[in-house]
C-alpha atoms as a PDB file:
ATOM      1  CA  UNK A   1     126.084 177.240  86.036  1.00  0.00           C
ATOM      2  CA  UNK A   2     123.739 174.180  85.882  1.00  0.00           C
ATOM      3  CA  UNK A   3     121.567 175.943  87.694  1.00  0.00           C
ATOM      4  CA  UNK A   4     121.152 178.483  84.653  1.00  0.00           C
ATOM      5  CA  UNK A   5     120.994 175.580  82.354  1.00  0.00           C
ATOM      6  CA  UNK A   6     118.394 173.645  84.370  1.00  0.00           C
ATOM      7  CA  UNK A   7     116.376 177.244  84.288  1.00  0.00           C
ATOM      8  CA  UNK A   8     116.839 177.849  81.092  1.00  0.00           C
ATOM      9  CA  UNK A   9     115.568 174.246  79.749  1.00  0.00           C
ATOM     10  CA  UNK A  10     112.586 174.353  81.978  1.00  0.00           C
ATOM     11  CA  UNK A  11     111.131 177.933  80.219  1.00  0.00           C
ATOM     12  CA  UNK A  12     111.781 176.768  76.754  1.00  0.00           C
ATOM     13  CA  UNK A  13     110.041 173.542  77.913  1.00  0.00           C
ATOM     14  CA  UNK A  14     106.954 175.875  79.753  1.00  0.00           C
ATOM     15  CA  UNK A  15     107.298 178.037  76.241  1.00  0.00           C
ATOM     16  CA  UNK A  16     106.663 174.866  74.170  1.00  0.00           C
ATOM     17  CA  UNK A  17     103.811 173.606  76.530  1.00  0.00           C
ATOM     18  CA  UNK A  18     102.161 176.589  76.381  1.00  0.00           C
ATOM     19  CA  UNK A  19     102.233 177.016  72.448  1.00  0.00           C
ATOM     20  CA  UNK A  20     100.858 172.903  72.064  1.00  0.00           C
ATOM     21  CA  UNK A  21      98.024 174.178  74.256  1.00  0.00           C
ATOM     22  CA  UNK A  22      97.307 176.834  72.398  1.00  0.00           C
ATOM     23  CA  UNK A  23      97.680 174.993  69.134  1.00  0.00           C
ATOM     24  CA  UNK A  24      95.118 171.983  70.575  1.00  0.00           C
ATOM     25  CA  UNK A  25      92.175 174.847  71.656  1.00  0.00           C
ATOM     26  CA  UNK A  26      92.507 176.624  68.288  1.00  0.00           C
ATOM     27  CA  UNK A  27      92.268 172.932  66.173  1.00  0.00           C
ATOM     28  CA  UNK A  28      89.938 171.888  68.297  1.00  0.00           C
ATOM     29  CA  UNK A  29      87.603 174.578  69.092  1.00  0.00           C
ATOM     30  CA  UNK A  30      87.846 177.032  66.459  1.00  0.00           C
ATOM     31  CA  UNK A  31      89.347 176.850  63.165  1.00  0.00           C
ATOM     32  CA  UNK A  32      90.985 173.229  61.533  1.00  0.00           C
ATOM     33  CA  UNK A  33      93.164 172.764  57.921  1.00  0.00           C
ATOM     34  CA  UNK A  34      91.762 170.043  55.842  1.00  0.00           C
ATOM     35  CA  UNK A  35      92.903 168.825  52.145  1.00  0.00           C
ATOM     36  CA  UNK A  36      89.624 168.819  49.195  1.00  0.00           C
ATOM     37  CA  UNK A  37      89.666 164.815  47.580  1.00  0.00           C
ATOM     38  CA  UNK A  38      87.948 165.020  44.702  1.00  0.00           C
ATOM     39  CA  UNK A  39      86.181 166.890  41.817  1.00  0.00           C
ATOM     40  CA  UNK A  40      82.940 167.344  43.336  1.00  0.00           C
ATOM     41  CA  UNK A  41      83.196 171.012  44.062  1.00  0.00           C
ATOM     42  CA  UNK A  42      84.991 172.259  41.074  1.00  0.00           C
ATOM     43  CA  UNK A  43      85.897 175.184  39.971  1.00  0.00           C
ATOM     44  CA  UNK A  44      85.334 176.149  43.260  1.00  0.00           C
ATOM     45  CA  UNK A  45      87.647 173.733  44.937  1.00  0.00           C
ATOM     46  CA  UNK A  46      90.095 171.327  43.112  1.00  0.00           C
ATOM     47  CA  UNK A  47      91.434 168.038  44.237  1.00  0.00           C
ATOM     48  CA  UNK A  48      94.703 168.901  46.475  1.00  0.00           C
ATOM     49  CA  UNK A  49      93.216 172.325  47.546  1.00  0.00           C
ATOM     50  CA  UNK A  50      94.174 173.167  51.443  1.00  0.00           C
ATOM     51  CA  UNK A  51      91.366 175.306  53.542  1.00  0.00           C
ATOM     52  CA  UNK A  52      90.619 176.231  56.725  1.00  0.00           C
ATOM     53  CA  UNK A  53      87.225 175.377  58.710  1.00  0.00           C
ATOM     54  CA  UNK A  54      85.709 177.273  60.959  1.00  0.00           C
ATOM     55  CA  UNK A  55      84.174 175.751  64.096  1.00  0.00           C
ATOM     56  CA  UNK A  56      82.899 179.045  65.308  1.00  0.00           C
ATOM     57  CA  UNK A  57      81.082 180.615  62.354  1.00  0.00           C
ATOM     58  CA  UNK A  58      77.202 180.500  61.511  1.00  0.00           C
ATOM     59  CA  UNK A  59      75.851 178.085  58.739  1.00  0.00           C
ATOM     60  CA  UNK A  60      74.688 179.919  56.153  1.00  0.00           C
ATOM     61  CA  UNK A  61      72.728 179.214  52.616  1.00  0.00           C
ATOM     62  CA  UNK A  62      74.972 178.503  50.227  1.00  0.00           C
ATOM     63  CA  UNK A  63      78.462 178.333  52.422  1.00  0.00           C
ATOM     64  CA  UNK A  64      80.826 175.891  51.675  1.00  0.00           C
ATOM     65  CA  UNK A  65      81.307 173.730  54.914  1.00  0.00           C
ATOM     66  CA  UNK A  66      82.874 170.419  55.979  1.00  0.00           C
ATOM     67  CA  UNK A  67      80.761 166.868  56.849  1.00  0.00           C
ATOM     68  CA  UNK A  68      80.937 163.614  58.352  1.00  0.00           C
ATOM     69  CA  UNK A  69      80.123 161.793  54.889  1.00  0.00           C
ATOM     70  CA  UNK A  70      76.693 159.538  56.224  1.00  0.00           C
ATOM     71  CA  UNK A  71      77.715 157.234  53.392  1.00  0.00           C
ATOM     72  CA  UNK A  72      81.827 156.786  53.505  1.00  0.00           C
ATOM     73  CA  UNK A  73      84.941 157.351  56.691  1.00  0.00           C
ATOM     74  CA  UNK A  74      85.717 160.262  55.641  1.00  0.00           C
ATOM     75  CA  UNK A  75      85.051 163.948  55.467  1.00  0.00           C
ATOM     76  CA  UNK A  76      83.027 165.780  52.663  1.00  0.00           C
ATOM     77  CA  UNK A  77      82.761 169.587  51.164  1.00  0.00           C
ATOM     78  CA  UNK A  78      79.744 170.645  49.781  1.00  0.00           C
ATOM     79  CA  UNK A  79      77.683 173.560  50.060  1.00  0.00           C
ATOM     80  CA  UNK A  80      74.699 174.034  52.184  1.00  0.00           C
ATOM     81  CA  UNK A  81      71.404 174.739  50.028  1.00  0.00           C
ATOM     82  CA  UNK A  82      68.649 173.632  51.883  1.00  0.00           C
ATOM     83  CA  UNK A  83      67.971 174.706  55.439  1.00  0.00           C
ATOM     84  CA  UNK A  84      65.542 173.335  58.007  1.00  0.00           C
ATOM     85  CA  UNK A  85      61.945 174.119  56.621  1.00  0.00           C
ATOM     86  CA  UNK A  86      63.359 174.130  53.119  1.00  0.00           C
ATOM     87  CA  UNK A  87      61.515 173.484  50.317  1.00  0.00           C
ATOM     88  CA  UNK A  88      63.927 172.380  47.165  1.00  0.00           C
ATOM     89  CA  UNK A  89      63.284 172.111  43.640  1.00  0.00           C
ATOM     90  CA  UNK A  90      65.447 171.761  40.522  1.00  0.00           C
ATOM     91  CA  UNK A  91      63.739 172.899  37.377  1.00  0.00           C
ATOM     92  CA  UNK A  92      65.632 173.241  33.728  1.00  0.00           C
ATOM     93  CA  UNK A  93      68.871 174.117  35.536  1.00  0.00           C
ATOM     94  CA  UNK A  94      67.015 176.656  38.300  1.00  0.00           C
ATOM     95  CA  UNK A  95      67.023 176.036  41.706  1.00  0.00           C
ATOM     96  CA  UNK A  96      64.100 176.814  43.383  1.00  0.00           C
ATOM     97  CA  UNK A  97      63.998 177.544  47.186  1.00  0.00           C
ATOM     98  CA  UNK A  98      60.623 178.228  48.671  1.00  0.00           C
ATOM     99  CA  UNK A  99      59.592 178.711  45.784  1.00  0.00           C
ATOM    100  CA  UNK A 100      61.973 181.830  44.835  1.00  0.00           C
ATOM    101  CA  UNK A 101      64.319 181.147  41.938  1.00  0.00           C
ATOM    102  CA  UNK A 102      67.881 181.633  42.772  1.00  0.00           C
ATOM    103  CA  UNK A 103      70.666 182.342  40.266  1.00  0.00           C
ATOM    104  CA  UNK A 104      73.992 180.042  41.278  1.00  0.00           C
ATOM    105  CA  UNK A 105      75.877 182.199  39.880  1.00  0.00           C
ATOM    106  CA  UNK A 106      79.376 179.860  41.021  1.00  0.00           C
ATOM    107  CA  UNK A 107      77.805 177.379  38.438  1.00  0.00           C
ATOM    108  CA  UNK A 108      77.419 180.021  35.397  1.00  0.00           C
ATOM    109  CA  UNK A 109      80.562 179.274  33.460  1.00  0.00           C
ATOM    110  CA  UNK A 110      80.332 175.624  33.929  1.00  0.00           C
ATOM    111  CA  UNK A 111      76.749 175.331  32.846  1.00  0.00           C
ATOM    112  CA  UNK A 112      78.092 177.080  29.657  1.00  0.00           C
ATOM    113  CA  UNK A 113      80.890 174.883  29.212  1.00  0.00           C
ATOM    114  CA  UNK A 114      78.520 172.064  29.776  1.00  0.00           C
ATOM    115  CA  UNK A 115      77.806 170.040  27.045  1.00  0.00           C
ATOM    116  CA  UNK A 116      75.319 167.442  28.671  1.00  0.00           C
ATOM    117  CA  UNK A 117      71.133 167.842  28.626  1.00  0.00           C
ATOM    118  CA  UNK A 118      71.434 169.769  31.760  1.00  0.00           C
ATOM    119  CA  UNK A 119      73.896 170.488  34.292  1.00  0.00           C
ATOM    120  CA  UNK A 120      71.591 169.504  37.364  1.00  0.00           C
ATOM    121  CA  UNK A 121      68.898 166.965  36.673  1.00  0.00           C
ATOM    122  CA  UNK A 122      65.288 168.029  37.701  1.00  0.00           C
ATOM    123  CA  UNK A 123      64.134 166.952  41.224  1.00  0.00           C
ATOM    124  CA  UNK A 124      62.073 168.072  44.072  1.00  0.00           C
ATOM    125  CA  UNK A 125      63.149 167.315  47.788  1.00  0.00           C
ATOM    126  CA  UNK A 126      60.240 165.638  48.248  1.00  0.00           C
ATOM    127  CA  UNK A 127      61.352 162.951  45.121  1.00  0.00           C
ATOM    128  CA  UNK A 128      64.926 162.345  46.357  1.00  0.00           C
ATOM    129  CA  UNK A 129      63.712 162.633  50.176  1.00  0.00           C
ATOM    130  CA  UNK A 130      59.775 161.703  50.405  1.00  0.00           C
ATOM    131  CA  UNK A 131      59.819 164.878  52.922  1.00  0.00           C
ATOM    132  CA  UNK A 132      58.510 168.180  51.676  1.00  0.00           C
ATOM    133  CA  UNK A 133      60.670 170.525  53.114  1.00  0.00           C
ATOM    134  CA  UNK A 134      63.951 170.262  55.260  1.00  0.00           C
ATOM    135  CA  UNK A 135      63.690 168.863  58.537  1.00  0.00           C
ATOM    136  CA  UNK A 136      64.751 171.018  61.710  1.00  0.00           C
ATOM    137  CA  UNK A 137      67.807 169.631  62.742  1.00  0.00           C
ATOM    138  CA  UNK A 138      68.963 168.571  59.557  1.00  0.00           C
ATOM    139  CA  UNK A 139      70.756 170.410  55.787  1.00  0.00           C
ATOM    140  CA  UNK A 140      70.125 170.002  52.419  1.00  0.00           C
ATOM    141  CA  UNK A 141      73.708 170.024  50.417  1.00  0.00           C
ATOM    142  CA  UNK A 142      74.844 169.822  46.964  1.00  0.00           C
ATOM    143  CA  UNK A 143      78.595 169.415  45.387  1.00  0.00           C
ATOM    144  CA  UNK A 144      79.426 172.392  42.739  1.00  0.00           C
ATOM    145  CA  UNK A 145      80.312 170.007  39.903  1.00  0.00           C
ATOM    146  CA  UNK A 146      76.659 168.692  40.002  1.00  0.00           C
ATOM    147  CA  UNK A 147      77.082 166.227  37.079  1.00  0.00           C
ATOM    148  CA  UNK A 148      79.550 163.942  39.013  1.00  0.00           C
ATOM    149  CA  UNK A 149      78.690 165.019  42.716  1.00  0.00           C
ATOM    150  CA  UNK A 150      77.672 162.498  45.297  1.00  0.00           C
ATOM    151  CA  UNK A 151      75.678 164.772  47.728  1.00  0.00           C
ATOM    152  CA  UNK A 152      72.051 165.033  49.004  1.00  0.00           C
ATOM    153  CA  UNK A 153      70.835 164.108  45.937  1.00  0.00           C
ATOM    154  CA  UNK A 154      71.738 160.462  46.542  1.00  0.00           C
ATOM    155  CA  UNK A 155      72.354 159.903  50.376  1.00  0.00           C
ATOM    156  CA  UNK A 156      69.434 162.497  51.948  1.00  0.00           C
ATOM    157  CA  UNK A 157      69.703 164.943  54.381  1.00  0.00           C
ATOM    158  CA  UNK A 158      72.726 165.693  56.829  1.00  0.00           C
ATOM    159  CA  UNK A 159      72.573 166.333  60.311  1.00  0.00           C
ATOM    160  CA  UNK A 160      73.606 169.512  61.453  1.00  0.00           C
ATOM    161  CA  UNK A 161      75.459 167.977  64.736  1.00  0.00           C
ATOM    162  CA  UNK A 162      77.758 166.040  61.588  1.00  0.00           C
ATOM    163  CA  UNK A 163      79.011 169.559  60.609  1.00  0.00           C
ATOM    164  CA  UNK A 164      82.951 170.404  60.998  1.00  0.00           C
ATOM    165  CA  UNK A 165      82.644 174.055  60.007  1.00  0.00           C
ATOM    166  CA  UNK A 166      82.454 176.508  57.256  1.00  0.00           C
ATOM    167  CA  UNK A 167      85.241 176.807  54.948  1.00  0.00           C
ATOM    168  CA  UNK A 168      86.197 180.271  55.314  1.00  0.00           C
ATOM    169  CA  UNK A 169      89.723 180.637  53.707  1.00  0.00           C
ATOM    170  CA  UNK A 170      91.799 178.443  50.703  1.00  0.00           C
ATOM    171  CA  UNK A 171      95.822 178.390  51.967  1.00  0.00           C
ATOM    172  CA  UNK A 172      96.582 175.711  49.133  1.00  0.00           C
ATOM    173  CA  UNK A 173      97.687 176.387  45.820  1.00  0.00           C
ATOM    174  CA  UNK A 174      99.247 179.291  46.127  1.00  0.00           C
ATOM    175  CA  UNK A 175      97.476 181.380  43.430  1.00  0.00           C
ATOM    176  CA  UNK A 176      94.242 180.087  44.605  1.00  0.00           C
ATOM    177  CA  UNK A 177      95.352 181.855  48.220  1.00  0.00           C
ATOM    178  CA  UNK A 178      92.110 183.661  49.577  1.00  0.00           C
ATOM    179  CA  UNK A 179      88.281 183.484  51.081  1.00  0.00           C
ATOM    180  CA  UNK A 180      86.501 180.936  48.866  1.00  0.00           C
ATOM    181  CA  UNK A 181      83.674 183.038  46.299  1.00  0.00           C
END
């Protein structure tokens, strides 16, 4: 009879083992939860919001990802606009990426509801930056909610090694539920 017992206790203890493991190389290695702080992304993230990071996927233009702030502790969500051997410009509210204008269209109904001069001031990479384009090595980001963002605007480029992941999915609200647009 203890026999049983001590058998018994041992597999749910090699069953729980087992499932930590797994739960450390999936956190660690491929896919994390993190909480949004702040307004900078809004709409398309709110203060509170709960996603999940990929470790795994590509960086892409315009993907939402995860950061090592340079200029705070903590983490930061912005999305990736500039990649290495970028040119940037901000003209009248129209980003400009070698040269090609490019329609942000996750920024249309709040640069309609925006009631300031313009929604993104006018810059060039090489005024915020004194480099021309993107260095290799290195991404160009900008918060959603441009007129209260801190971003790459004010603390330069970050390095690609300083990357978490791309946010692929939102778990937090509940009505929010879904793959970030």
């Amino acid at each position: 009879m203890l026999n049983g017992i001590v058998r018994e206790l041992f597999s749910w203890l090699k069953a729980i083992i087992i499932a930590l493991v797994i739960v450390f190389v999936v956190r660690e290695f491929l896919i994390t939860p993190s909480i949004v702080k702040g307004e900078s992304m809004f709409p398309t993230f709110q203060d509170g919001d709960r996603i999940m990071i990929s470790k795994v996927t590509p960086i892409d233009r315009f993907d939402e990802i995860a950061f090592q702030a340079p200029d705070a502790d903590e983490n930061y969500v912005k999305r990736v606009i500039g990649l290495p051997g970028d040119s940037i410009e901000m003209k009248d509210d129209v980003l400009y990426i070698n040269g090609t204008a490019y329609q942000e269209e996750y920024l249309t109904d709040e640069k309609q509801a925006f009631f300031g001069n313009s929604f993104t001031e006018n810059f060039t990479l090489e005024q915020i930056t004194g480099e021309t384009v993107v260095p290799d090595g290195y991404l160009f980001v900008l918060g959603d909610n441009r007129p209260v963002s801190r971003d790459s605007r004010r603390f330069g480029f970050i390095e690609e090694d300083s990357v978490i992941g791309d946010v692929v999915f939102r778990i937090w609200p509940l009505n929010a539920i879904g793959i970030p647009k």
